[in-house]
Each structure stands twice: as structure tokens, then as C-alpha cells.
C-alpha atoms as a PDB file:
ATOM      1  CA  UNK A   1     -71.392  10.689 -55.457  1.00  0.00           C
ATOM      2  CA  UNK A   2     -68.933  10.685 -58.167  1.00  0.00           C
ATOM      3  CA  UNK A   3     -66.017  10.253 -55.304  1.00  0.00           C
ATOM      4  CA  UNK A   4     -67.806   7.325 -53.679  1.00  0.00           C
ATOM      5  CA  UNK A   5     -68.086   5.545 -57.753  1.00  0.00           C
ATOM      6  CA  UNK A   6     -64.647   5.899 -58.402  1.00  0.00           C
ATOM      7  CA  UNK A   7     -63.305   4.596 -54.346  1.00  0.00           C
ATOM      8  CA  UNK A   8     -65.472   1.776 -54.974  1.00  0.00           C
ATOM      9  CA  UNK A   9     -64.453   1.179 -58.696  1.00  0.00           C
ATOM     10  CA  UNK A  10     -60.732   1.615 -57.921  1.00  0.00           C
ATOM     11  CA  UNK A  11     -61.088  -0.428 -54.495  1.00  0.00           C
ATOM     12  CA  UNK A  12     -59.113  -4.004 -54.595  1.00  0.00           C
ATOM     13  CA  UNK A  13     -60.039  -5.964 -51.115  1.00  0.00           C
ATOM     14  CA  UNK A  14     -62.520  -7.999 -52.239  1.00  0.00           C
ATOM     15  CA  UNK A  15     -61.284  -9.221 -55.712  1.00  0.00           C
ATOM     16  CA  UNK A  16     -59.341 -11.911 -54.052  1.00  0.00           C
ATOM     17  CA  UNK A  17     -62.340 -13.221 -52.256  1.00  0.00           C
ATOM     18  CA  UNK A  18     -64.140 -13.447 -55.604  1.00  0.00           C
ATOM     19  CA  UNK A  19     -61.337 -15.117 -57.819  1.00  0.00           C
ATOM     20  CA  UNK A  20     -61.617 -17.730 -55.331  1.00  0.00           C
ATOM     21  CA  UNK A  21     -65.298 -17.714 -55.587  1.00  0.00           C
ATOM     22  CA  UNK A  22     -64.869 -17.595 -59.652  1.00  0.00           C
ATOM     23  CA  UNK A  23     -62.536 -20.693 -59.477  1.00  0.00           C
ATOM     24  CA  UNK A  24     -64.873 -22.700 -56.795  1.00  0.00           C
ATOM     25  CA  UNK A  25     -67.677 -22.434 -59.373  1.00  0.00           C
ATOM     26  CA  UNK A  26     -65.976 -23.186 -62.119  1.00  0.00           C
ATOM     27  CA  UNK A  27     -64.537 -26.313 -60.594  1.00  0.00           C
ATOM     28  CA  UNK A  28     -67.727 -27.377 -58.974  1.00  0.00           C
ATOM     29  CA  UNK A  29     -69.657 -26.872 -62.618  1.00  0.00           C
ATOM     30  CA  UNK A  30     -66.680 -29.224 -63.935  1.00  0.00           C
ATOM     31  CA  UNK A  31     -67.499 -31.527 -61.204  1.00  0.00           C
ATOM     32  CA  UNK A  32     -70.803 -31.600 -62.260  1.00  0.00           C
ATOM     33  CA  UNK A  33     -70.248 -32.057 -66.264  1.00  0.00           C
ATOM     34  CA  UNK A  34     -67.580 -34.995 -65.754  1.00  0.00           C
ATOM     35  CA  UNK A  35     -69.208 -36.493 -62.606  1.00  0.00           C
ATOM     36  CA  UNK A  36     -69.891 -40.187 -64.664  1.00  0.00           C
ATOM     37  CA  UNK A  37     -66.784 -40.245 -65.767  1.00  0.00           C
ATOM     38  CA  UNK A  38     -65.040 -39.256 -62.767  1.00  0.00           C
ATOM     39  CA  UNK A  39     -67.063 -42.030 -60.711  1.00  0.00           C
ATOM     40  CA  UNK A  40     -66.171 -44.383 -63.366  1.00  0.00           C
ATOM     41  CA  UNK A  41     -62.385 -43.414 -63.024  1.00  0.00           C
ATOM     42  CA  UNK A  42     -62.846 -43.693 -59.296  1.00  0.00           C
ATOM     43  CA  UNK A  43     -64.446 -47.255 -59.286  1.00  0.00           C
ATOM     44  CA  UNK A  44     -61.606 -48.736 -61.484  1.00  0.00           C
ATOM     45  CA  UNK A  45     -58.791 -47.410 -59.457  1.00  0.00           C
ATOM     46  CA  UNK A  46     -60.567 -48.448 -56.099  1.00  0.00           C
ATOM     47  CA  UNK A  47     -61.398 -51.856 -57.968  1.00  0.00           C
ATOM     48  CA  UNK A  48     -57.413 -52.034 -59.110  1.00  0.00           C
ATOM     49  CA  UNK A  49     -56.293 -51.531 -55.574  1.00  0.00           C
ATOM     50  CA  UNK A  50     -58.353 -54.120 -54.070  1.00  0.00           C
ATOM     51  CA  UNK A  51     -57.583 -56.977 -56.384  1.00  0.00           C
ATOM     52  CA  UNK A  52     -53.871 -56.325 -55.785  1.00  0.00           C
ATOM     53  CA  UNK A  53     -53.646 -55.736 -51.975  1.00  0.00           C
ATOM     54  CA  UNK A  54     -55.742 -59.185 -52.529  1.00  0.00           C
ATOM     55  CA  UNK A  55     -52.675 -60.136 -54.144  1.00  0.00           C
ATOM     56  CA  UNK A  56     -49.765 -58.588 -51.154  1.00  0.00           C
ATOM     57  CA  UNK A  57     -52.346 -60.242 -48.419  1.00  0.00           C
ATOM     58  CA  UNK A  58     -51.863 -63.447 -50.340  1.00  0.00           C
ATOM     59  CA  UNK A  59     -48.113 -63.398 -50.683  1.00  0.00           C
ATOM     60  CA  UNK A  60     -47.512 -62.174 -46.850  1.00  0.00           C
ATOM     61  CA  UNK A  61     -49.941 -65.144 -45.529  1.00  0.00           C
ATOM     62  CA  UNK A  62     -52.380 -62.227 -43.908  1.00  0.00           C
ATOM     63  CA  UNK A  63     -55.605 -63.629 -43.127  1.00  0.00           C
END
């Protein structure tokens, strides 16, 4: 029993799997906390970019 604790304590193939898991959370919680602000962000840029391809369509005559 005491062989099979310290295998499995000392064993390393799965700690990659569960920093990635560690950083997925921890992204997706920050996601979660920040989601106004990051929708607000989002709605400005998209609202920047269409007034000035408005602007290129304009200047090149595209209709």
C-alpha cells in the first residue's frame, strides 16, 4: 500500500493535463467577472470599425 501512495504521489503524467485545466477555469471565471465590460469593449470597437469602413466605402465610390 505504502508503494502504490508514494508511485502515485511521485507520478507526473497527468499534471500537465490539469495546469491546463487550472488555467481554463481561471480564464473562464475571468470571463465571467469582466463579461459587461468585455461586451462593452467589444461593441465600441465593432461600432469604430463600421463607421470608418463607412468612411473607405465612401472614398472608393463602393456602393
Amino acid at each position: 500500500m505504502v508503494k502504490w501512495l508514494k508511485a502515485f504521489w511521485y507520478e507526473e503524467n497527468g499534471v500537465g493535463i490539469i495546469e491546463i485545466i487550472l488555467i481554463l477555469v481561471i480564464l473562464i471565471m475571468l470571463i465571467v467577472i469582466f463579461r459587461e465590460k468585455i461586451q462593452s469593449i467589444a461593441e465600441k470597437a465593432f461600432s469604430n470599425i463600421s463607421k470608418d469602413s463607412d468612411k473607405v466605402n465612401k472614398s472608393l465610390n463602393i456602393k
